[in-house]
C-alpha atoms as a PDB file:
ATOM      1  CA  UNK A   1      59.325 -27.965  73.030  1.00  0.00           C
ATOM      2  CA  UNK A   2      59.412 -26.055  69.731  1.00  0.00           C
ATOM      3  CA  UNK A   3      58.521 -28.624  67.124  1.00  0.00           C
ATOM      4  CA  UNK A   4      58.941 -32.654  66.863  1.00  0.00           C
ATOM      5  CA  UNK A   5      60.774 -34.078  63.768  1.00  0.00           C
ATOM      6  CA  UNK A   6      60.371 -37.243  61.846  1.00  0.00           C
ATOM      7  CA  UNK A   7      63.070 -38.774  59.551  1.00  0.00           C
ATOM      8  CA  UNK A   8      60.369 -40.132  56.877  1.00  0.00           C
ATOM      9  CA  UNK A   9      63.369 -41.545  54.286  1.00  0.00           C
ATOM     10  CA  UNK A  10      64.173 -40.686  50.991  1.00  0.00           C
ATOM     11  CA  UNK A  11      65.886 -37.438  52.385  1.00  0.00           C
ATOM     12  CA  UNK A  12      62.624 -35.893  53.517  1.00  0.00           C
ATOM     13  CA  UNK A  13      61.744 -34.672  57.263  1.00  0.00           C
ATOM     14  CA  UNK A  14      58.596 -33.951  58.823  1.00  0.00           C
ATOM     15  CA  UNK A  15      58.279 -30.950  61.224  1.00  0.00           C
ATOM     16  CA  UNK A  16      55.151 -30.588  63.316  1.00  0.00           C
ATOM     17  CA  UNK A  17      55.358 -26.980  65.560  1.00  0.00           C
ATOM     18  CA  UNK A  18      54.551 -27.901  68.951  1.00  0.00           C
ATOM     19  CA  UNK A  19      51.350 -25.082  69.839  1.00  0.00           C
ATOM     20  CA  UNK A  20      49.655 -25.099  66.693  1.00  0.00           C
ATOM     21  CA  UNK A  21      50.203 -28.508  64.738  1.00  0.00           C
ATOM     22  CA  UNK A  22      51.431 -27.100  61.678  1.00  0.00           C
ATOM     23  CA  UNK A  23      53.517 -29.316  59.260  1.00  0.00           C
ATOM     24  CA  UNK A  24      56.623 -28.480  56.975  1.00  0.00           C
ATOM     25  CA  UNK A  25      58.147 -30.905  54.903  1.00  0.00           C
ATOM     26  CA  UNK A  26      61.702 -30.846  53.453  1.00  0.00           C
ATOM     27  CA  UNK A  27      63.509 -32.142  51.042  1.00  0.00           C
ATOM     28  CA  UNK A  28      67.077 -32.400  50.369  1.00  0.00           C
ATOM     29  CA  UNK A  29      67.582 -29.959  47.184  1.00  0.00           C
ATOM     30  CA  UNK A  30      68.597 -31.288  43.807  1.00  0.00           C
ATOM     31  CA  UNK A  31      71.833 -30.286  43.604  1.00  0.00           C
ATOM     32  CA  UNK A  32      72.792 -32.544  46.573  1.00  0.00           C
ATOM     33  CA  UNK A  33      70.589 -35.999  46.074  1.00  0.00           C
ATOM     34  CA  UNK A  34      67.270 -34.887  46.735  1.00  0.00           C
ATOM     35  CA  UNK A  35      64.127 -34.481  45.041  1.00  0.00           C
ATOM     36  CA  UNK A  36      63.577 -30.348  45.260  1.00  0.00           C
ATOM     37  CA  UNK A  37      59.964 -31.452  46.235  1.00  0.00           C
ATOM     38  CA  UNK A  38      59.765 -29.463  49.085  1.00  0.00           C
ATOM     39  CA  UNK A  39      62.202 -26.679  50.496  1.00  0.00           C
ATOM     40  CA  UNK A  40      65.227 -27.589  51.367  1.00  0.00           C
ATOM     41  CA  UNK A  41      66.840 -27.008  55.056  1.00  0.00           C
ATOM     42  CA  UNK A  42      68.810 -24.830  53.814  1.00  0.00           C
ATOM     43  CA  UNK A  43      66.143 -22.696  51.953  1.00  0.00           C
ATOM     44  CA  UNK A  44      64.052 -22.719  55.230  1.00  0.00           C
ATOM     45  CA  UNK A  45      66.871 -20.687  56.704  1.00  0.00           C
ATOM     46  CA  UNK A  46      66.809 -18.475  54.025  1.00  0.00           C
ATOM     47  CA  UNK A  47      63.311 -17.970  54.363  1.00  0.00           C
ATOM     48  CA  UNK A  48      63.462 -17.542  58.021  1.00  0.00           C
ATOM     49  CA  UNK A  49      65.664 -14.620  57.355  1.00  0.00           C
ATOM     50  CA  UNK A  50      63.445 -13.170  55.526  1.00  0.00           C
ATOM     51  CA  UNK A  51      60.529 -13.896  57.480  1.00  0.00           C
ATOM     52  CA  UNK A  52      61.893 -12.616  59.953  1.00  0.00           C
ATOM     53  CA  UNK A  53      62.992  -9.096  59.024  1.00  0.00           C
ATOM     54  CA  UNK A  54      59.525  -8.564  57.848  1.00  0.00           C
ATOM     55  CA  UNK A  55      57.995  -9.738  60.844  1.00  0.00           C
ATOM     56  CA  UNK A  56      59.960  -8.072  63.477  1.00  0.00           C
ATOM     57  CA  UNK A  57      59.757  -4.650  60.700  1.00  0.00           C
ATOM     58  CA  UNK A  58      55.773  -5.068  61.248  1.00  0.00           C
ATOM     59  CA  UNK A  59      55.853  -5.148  65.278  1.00  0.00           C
ATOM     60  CA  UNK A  60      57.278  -1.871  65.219  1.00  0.00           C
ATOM     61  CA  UNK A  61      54.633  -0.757  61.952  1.00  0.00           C
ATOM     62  CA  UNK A  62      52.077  -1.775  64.530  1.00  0.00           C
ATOM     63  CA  UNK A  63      53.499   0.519  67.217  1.00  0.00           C
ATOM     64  CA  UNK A  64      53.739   3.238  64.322  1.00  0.00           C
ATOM     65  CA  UNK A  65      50.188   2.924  63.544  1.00  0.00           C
ATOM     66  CA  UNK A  66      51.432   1.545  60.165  1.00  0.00           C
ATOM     67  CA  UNK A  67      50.232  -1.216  58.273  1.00  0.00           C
ATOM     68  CA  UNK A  68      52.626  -3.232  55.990  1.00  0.00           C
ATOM     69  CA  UNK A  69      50.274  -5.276  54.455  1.00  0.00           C
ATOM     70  CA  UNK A  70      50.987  -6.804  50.975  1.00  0.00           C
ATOM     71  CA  UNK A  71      54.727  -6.270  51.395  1.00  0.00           C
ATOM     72  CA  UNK A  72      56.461  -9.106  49.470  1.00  0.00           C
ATOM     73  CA  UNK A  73      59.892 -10.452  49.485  1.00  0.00           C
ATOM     74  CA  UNK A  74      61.925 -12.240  47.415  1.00  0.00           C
ATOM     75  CA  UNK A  75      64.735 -14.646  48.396  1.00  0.00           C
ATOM     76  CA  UNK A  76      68.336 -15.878  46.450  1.00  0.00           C
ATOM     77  CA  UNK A  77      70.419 -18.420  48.062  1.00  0.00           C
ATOM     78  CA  UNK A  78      73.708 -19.033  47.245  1.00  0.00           C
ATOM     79  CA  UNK A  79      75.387 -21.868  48.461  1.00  0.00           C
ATOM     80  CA  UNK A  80      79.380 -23.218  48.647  1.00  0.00           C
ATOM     81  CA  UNK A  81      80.605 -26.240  48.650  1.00  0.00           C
ATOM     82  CA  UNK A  82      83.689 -26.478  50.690  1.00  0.00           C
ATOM     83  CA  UNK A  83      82.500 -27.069  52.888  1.00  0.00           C
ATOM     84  CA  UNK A  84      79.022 -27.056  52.170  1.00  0.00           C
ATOM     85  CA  UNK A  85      76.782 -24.089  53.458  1.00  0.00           C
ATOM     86  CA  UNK A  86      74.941 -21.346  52.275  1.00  0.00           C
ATOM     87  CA  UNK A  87      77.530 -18.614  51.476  1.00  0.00           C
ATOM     88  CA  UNK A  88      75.153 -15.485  50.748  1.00  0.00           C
ATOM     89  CA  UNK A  89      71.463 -14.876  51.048  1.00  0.00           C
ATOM     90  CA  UNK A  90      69.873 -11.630  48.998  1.00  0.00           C
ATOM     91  CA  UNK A  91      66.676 -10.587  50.024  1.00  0.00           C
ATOM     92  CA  UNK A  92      64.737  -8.167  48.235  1.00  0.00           C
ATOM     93  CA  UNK A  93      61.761  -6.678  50.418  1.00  0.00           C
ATOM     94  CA  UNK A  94      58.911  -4.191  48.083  1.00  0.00           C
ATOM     95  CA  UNK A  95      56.531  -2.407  50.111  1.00  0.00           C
ATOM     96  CA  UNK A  96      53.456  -1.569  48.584  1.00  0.00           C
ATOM     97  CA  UNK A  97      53.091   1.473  46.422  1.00  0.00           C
ATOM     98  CA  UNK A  98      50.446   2.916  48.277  1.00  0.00           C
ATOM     99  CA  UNK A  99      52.390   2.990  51.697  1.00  0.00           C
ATOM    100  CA  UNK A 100      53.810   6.660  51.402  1.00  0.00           C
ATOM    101  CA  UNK A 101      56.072   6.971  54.842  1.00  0.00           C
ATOM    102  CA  UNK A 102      58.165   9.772  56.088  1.00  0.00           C
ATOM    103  CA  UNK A 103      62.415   8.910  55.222  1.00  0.00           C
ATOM    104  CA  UNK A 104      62.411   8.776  58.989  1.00  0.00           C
ATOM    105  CA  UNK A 105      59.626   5.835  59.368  1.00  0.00           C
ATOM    106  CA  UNK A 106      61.250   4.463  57.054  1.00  0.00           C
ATOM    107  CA  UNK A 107      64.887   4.478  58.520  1.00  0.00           C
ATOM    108  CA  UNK A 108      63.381   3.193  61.378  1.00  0.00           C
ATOM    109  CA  UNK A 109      61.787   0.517  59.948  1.00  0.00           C
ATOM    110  CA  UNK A 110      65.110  -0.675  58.243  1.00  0.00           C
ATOM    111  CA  UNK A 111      66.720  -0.368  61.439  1.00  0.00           C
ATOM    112  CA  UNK A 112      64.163  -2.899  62.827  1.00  0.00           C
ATOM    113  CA  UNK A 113      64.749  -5.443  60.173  1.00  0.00           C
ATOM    114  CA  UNK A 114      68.252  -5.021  60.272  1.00  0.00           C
ATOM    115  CA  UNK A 115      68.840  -6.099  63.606  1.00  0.00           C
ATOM    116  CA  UNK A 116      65.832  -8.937  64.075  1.00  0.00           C
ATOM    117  CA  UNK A 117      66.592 -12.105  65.605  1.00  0.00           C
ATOM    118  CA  UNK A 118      67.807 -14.613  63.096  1.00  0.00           C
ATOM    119  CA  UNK A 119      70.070 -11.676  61.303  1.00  0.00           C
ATOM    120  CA  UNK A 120      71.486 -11.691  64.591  1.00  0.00           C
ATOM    121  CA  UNK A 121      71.960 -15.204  64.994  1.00  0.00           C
ATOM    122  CA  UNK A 122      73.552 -16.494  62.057  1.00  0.00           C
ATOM    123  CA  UNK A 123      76.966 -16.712  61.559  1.00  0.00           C
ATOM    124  CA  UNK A 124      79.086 -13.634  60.796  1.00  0.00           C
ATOM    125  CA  UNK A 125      80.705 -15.297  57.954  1.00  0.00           C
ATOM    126  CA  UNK A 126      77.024 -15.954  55.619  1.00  0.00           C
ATOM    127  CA  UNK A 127      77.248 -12.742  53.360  1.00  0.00           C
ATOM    128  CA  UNK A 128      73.266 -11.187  53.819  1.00  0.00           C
ATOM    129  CA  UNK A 129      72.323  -8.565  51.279  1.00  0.00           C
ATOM    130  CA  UNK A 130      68.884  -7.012  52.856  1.00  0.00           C
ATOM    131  CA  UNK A 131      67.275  -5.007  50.226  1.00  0.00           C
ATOM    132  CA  UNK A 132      64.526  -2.585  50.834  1.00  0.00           C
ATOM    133  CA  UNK A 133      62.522  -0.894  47.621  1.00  0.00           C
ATOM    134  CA  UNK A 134      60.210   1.559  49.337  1.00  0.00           C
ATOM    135  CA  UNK A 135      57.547   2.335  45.691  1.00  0.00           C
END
């Protein structure tokens, strides 16, 4: 088992992951009765995008003998409401200025992101905008 959920009320759910014990909380966003207390499901897939590109971008890094520590990314959701599901997702991903890479490492690195597991699992019709700003 991945993770065990509780309901707690008031919109929020508690996730505990399975191996290690860590907890995430959501919340149900403010824009559709919630609080905006905690992320919302629908920013968590967001986030695993994101997550996700970066992680799966720093396997290969590691194979590379490159290290893409303090790369940062920033997240935009954009949601729809009929029916009701995020629409697009832009993600912005800045390496750090003193990572200096060959056009070619960096190619393949995009490459990488571009095809990691939750890009390729989500549906065809969610617009993604992957950004990468190599300083």
């Amino acid at each position: 088992m991945t993770a065990s959920v509780v309901y707690e009320g008031n919109l929020r759910c508690r996730a505990i992951h399975t191996q290690s014990g860590s907890v995430i909380e959501t919340d149900a966003p403010t824009d559709n009765r919630g609080k905006g207390e905690r992320f919302s499901p629908t920013d968590m897939l967001c986030l695993a995008l994101g997550t996700c590109v970066v992680t799966t971008m720093g396997i290969k890094a590691q194979d590379m003998e490159i290290d893409l520590a303090g790369t940062t990314i920033d997240i935009q959701k954009y949601m729809l409401s009929d029916p009701r599901r995020v629409g697009k997702v832009d993600v912005m991903i800045r390496f750090p200025k003193t990572l200096n890479l060959s056009e070619k490492d960096k190619t393949i690195l995009e490459r990488v992101g571009n095809t990691c597991p939750v890009a390729r699992s989500l549906s065809p019709e969610l617009e993604m905008n992957v950004q990468y700003v190599w300083q």
